[in-house]
Protein backbone atom coordinates (compact mmCIF):
# COMPACT_ATOMS: atom_id res chain seq x y z
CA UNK A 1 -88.38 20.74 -76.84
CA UNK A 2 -87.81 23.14 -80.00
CA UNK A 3 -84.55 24.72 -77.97
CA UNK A 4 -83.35 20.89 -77.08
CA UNK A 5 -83.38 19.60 -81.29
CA UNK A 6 -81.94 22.88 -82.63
CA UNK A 7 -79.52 23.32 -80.12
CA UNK A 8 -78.21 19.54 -80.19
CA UNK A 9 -78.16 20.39 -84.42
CA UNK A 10 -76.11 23.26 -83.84
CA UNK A 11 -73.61 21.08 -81.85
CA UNK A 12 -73.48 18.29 -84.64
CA UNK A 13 -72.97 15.95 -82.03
CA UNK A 14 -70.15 14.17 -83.20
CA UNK A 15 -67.81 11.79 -81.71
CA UNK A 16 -64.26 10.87 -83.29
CA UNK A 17 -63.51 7.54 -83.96
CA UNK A 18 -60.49 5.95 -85.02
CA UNK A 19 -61.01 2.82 -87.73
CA UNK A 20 -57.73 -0.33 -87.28
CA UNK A 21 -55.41 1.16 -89.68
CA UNK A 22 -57.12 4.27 -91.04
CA UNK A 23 -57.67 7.98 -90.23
CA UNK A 24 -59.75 9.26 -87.64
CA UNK A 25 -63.44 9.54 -88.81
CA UNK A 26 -66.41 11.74 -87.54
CA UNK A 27 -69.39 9.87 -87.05
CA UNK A 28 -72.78 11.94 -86.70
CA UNK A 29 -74.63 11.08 -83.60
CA UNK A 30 -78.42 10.72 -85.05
CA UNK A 31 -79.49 9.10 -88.50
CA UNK A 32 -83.57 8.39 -89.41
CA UNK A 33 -82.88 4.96 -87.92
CA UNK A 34 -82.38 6.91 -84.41
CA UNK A 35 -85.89 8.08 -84.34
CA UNK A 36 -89.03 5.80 -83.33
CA UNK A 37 -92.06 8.14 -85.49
CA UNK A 38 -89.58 7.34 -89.03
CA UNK A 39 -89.73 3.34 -88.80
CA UNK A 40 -93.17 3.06 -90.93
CA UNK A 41 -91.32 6.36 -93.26
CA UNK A 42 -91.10 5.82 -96.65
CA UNK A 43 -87.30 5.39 -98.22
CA UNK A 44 -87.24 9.21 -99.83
CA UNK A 45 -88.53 11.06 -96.11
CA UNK A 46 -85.90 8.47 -94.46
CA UNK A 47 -83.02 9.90 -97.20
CA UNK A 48 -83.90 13.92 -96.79
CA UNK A 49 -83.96 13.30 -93.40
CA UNK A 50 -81.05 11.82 -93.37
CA UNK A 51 -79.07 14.53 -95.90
CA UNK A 52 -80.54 17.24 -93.10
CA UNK A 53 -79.10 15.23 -90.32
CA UNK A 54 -75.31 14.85 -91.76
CA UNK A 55 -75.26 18.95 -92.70
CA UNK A 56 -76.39 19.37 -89.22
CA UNK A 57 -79.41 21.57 -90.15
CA UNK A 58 -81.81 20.38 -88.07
CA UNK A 59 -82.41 17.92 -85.21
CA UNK A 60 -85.66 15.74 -83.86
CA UNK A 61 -88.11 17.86 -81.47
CA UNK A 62 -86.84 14.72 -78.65
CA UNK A 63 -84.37 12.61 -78.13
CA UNK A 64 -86.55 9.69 -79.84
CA UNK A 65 -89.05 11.62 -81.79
CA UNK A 66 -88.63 13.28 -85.12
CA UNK A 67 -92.31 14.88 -85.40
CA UNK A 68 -92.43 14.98 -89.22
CA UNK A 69 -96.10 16.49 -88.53
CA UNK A 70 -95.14 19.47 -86.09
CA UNK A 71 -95.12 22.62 -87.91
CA UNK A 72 -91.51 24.96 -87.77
CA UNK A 73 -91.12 27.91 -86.12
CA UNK A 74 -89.26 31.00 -87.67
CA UNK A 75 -86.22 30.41 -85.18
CA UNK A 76 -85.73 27.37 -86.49
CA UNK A 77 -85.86 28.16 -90.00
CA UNK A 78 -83.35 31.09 -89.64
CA UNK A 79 -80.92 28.74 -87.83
CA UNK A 80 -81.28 26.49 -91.08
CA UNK A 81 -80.85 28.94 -93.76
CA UNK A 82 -77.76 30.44 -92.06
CA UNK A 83 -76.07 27.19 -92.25
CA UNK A 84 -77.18 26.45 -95.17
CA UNK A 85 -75.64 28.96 -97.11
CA UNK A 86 -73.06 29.30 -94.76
CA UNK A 87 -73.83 32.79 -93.73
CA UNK A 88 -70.71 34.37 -91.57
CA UNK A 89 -72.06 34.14 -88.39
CA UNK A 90 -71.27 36.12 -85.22
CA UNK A 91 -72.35 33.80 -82.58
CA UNK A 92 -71.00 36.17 -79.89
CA UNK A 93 -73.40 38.73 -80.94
CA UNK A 94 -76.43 39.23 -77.74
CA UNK A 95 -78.37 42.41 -79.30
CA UNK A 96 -80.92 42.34 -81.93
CA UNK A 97 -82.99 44.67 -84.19
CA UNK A 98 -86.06 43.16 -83.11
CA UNK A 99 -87.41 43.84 -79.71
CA UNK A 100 -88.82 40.28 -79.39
CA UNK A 101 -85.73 38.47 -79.83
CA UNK A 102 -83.52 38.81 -76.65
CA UNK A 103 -80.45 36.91 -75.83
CA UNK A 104 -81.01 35.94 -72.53
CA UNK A 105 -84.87 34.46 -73.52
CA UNK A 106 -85.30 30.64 -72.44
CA UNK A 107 -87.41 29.70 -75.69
CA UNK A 108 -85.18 31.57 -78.58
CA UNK A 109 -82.35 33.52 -77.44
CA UNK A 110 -79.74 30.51 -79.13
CA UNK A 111 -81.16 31.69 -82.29
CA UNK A 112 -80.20 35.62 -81.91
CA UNK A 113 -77.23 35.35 -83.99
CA UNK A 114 -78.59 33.41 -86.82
CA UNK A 115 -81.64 35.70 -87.47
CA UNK A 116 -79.64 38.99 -87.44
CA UNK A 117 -77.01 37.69 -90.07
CA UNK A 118 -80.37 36.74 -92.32
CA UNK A 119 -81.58 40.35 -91.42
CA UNK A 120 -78.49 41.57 -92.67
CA UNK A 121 -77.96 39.49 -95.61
CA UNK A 122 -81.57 40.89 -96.75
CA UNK A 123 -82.73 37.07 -96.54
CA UNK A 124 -85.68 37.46 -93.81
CA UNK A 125 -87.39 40.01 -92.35
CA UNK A 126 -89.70 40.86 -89.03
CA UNK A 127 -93.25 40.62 -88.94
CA UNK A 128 -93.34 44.29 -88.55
CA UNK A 129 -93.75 47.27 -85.39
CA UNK A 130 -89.78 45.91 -84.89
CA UNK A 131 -91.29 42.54 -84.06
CA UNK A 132 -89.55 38.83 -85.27
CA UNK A 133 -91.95 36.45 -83.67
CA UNK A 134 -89.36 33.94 -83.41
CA UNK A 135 -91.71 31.56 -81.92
CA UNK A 136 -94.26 32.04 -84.81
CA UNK A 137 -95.02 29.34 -87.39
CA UNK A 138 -93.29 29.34 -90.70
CA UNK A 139 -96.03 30.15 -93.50
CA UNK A 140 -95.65 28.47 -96.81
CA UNK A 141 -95.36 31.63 -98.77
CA UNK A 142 -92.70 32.79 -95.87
CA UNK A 143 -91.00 29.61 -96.92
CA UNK A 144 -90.81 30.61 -100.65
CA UNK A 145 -89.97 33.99 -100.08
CA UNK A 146 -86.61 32.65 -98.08
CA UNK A 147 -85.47 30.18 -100.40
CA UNK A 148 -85.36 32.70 -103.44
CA UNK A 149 -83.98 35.59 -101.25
CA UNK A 150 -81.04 33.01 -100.45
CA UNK A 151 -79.81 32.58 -103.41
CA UNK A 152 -78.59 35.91 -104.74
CA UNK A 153 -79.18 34.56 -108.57
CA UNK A 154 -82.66 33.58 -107.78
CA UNK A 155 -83.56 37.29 -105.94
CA UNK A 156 -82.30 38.47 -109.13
CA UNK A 157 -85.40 36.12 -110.97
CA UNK A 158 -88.03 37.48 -109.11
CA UNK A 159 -87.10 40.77 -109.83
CA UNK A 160 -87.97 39.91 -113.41
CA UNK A 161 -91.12 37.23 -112.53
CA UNK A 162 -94.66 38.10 -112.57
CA UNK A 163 -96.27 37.38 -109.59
CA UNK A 164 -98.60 34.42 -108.89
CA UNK A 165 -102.28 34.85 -109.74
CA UNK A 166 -103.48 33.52 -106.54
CA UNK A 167 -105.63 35.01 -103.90
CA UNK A 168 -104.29 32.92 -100.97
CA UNK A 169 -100.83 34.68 -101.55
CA UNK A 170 -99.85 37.84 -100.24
CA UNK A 171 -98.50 40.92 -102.50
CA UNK A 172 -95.01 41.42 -101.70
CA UNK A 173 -94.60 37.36 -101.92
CA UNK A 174 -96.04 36.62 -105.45
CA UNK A 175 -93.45 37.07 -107.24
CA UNK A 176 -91.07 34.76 -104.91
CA UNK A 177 -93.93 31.89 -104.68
CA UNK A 178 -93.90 32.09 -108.92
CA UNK A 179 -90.19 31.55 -109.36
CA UNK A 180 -90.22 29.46 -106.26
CA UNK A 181 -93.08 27.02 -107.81
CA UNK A 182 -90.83 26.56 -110.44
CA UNK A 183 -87.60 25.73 -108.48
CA UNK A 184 -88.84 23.74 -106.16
CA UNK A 185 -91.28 20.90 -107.09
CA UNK A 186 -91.89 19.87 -103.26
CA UNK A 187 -93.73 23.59 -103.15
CA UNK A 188 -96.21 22.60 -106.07
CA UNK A 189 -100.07 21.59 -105.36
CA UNK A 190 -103.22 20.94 -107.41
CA UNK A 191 -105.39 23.41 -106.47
CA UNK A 192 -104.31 27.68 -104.41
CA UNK A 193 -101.16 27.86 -102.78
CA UNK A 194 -102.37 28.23 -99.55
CA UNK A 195 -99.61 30.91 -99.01
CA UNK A 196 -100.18 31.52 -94.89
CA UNK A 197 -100.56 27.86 -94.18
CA UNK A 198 -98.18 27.00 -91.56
CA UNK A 199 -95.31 24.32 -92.94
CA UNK A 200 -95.03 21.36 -91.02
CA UNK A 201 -91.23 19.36 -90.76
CA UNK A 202 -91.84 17.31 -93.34
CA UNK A 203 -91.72 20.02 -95.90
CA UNK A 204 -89.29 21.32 -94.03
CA UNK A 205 -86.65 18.25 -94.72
CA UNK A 206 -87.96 18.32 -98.06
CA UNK A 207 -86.36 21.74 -98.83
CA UNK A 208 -82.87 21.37 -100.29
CA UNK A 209 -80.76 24.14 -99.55
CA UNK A 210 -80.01 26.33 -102.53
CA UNK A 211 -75.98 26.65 -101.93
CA UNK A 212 -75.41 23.12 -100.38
CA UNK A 213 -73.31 21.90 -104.05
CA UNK A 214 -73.55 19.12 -105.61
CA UNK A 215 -70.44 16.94 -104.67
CA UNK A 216 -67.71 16.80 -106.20
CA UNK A 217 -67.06 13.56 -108.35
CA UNK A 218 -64.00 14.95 -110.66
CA UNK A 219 -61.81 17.33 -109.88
CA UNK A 220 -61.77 18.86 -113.07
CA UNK A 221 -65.82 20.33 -111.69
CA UNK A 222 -63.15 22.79 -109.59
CA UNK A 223 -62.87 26.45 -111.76
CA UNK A 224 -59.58 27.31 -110.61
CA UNK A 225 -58.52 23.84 -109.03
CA UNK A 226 -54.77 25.50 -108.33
CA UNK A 227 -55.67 27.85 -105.62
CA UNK A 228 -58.71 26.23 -104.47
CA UNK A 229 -55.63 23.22 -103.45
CA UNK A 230 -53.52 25.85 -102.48
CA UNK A 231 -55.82 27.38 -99.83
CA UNK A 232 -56.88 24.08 -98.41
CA UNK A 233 -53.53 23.11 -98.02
CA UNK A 234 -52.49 26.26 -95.94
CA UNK A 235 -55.44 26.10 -94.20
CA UNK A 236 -55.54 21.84 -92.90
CA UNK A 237 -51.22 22.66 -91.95
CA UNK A 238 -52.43 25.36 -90.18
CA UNK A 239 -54.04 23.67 -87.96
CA UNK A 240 -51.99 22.10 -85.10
CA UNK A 241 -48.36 22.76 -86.32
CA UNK A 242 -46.85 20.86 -83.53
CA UNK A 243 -47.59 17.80 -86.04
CA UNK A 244 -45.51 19.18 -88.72
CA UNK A 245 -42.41 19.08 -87.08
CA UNK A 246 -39.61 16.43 -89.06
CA UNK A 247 -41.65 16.27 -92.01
CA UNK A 248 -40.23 14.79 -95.36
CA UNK A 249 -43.35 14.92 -97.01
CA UNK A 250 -46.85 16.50 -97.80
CA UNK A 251 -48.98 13.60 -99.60
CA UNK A 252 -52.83 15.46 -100.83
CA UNK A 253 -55.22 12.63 -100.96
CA UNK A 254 -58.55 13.25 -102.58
CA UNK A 255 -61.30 10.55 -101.28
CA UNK A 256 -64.17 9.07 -103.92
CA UNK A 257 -62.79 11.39 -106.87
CA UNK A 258 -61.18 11.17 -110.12
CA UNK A 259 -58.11 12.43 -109.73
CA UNK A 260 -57.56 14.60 -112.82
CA UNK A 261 -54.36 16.11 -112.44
CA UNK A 262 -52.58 18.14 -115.33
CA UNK A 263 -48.78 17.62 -115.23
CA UNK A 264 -49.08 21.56 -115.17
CA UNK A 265 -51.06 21.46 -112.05
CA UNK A 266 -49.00 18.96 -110.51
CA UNK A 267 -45.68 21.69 -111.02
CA UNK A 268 -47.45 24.24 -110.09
CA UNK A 269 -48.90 22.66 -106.86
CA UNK A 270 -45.31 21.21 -106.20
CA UNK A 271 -43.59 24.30 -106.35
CA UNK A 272 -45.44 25.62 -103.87
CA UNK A 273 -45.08 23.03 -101.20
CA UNK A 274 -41.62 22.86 -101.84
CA UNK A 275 -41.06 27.06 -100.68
CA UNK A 276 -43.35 27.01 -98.59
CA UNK A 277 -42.99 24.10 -96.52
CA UNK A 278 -39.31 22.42 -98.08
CA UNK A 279 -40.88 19.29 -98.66
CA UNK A 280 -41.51 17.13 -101.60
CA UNK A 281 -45.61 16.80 -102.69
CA UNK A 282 -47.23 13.43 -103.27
CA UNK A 283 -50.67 12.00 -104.24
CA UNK A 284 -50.57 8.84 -102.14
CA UNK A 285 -53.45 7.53 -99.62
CA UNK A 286 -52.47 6.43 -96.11
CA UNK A 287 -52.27 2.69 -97.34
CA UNK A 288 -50.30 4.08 -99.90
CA UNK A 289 -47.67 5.65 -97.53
CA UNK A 290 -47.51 2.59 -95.42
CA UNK A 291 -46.90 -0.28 -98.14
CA UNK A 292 -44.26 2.54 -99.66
CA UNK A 293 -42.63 2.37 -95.87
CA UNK A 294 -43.15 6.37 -95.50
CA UNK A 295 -44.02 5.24 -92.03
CA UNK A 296 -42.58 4.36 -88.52
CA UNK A 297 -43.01 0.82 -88.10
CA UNK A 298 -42.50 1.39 -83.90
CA UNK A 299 -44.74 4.31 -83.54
CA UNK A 300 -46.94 4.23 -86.33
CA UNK A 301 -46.76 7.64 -86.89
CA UNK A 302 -45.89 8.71 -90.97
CA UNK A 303 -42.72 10.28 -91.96
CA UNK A 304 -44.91 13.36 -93.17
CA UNK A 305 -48.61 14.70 -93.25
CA UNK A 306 -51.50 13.29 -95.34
CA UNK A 307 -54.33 16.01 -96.06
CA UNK A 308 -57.21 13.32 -96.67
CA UNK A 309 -60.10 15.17 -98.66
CA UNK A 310 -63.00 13.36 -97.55
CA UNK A 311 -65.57 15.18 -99.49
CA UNK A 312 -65.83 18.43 -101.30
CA UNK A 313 -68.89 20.33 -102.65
CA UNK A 314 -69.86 23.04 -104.97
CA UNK A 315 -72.98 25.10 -105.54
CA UNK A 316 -74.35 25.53 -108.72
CA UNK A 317 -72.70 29.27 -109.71
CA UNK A 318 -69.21 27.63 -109.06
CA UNK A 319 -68.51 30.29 -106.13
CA UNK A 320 -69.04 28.51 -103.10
CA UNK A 321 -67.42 25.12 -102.21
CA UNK A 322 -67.03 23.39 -98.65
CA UNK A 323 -64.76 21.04 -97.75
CA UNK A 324 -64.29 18.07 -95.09
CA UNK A 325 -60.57 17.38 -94.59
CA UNK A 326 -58.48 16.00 -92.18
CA UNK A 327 -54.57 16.62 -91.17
CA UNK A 328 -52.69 13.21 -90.29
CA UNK A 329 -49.48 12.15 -89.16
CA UNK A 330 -50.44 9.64 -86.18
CA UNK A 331 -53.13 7.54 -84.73
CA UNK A 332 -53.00 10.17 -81.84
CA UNK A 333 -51.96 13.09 -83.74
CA UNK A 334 -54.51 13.97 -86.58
CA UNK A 335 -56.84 17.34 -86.73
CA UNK A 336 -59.68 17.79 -88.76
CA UNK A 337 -62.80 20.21 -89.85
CA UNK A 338 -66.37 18.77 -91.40
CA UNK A 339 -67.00 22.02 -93.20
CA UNK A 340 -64.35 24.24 -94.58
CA UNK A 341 -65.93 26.89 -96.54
CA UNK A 342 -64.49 28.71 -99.19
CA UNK A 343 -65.94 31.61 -101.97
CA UNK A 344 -64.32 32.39 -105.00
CA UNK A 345 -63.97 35.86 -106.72
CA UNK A 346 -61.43 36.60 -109.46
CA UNK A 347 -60.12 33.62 -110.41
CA UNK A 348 -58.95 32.81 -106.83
CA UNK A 349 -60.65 31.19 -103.91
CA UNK A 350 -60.51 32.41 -100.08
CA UNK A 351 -61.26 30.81 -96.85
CA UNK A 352 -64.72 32.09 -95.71
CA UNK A 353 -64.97 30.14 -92.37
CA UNK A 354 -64.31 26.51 -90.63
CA UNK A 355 -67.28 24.73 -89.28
CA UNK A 356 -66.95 21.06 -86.70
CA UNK A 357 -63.56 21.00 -86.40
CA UNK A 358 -61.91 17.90 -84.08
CA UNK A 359 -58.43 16.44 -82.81
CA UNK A 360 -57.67 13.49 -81.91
């Protein structure tokens, strides 16, 4: 059952639908409402649970059943970190450090990849004698360790914390359970931290991932909002060029967010669609574009491209946004991703990786 929810998370079962008169859309397949054991949940479990769903972190243990009681095994967890903070993930990779973890094992061999780029990235380790226990149940101090050690500010913090007074906690984790009991108020309790008490899923939704961003409302919350554009525009044209052919225009049209453009920006941005693609840059929606008759009336099909931002988010440190996007010129000739994912060093942003991409 475990393999069945992760797995079918891992897929973000989506299907693409196209709205009368608007872009193609990705609709996630489960919600809260989708599982029987949630109807009597309160409104905030129903919303985490929901927020978990849409990132595609985690899945119900059946097809009807969430099991907000059953604990989570260390698979699991690694799976959701990795996504979380968008680890670069090799999912072709079939050997492990760990002798327990083997790629062709029925019960945990999907979730090979994602624990050896959390080895790697110094986020998790084994239980020790080269062991993993993949299968194991995720320990609340376990828990606390992970969530600092994912966050590279927050590792940084518990280099500097004294460790937790507690005698339910182990050593090497006190110092991670301190910092994390002040992060993270869903970690807190009245009385010992019960450090190797197994987590069940309901803490588990609970936990918000330390890089997921807040999202965006203004565009001005972009450092460097020039290349940040400029990268997300090569990237979305990139993707099925057999669309751009005939072009007159590229129109960027930011969804749900204050448009704050600088004339300065605007230049600069214009400029470079104009060498690099010969076209002329505008800010219109796709009702825009069709009541200013940048459309073909017979085939429906715009005169240009529209890069629809649907959403974009940014963590905390300002170094790590993703981005869902889509590339549109027809009803039946539009591409898309759900999770673009760039990092920014020196004043410039790159393209780290593309999650959920679709065509339609």
């Amino acid at each position: 059952m475990r393999k069945y929810a992760v797995i079918i998370g891992l897929c973000l079962a989506f299907a693409t639908v196209l709205p009368a008169g608007g872009l193609p859309r990705v609709e996630a397949a489960k919600s809260s409402a989708d599982y029987k054991d949630l109807s009597t949940a309160d409104a905030k479990t129903k919303q985490q649970v929901d927020t978990g769903l849409a990132l595609g972190l985690f899945q119900g243990v059946t097809e009807d059943r969430f099991g907000l009681n059953e604990t989570v095994n260390r698979a699991e967890l690694a799976i959701m970190v990795a996504l979380a903070v968008h680890l670069r993930v090799d999912v072709s990779r079939d050997v492990s450090h760990y002798d327990d973890v083997q790629a062709n094992d029925p019960d945990y061999g999907y979730a090979l990849p994602y624990i050896e780029a959390l080895q790697e990235a110094g986020i998790i380790d084994g239980s020790g004698a080269n062991r993993f226990e993949p299968g194991g149940d995720v320990t609340r101090e376990q828990l606390a360790v992970i969530l600092i050690r994912s966050s590279s500010k927050h590792e940084k913090e518990a280099q500097l914390t004294g460790g937790v007074n507690d005698p339910t906690v182990s050593d090497y984790a006190k110092p991670y359970v301190a910092l994390a009991l002040q992060k993270y108020e869903f970690l807190r309790t009245d009385g010992n931290f019960e450090g190797t008490k197994s987590i069940e899923r309901r803490m588990y939704c609970g936990c918000k991932p330390p890089d997921a961003g807040k999202l965006v409302q203004s565009l001005d919350a972009i450092p460097d909002k020039v290349p940040f554009f400029i990268r997300v525009f090569d990237k979305l044209m990139s993707l099925d060029s057999a669309l751009n052919g005939n072009m007159k225009f590229i129109s960027i049209y930011v969804k749900n967010v204050q448009n704050d453009w600088t004339e300065e920006e605007r230049t600069q941005l214009a400029a470079y669609v104009e060498q690099k693609y010969g076209v002329e840059l505008l800010y219109y929606s796709h009702e825009q574009l069709v009541s200013h008759q940048w459309i073909n009336e017979q085939t429906k099909s715009l005169q240009g491209i529209l890069l629809q931002i649907e959403k974009i988010r940014i963590d905390e440190s300002g170094t790590v946004a993703t981005v869902a996007g889509a590339k549109y010129r027809s009803p039946k000739g539009a591409v898309g991703t759900e999770q673009l994912i760039l990092k920014r060093e020196n004043n410039d942003w790159a393209i780290h990786e593309m999650k959920g991409s679709w065509i339609s």
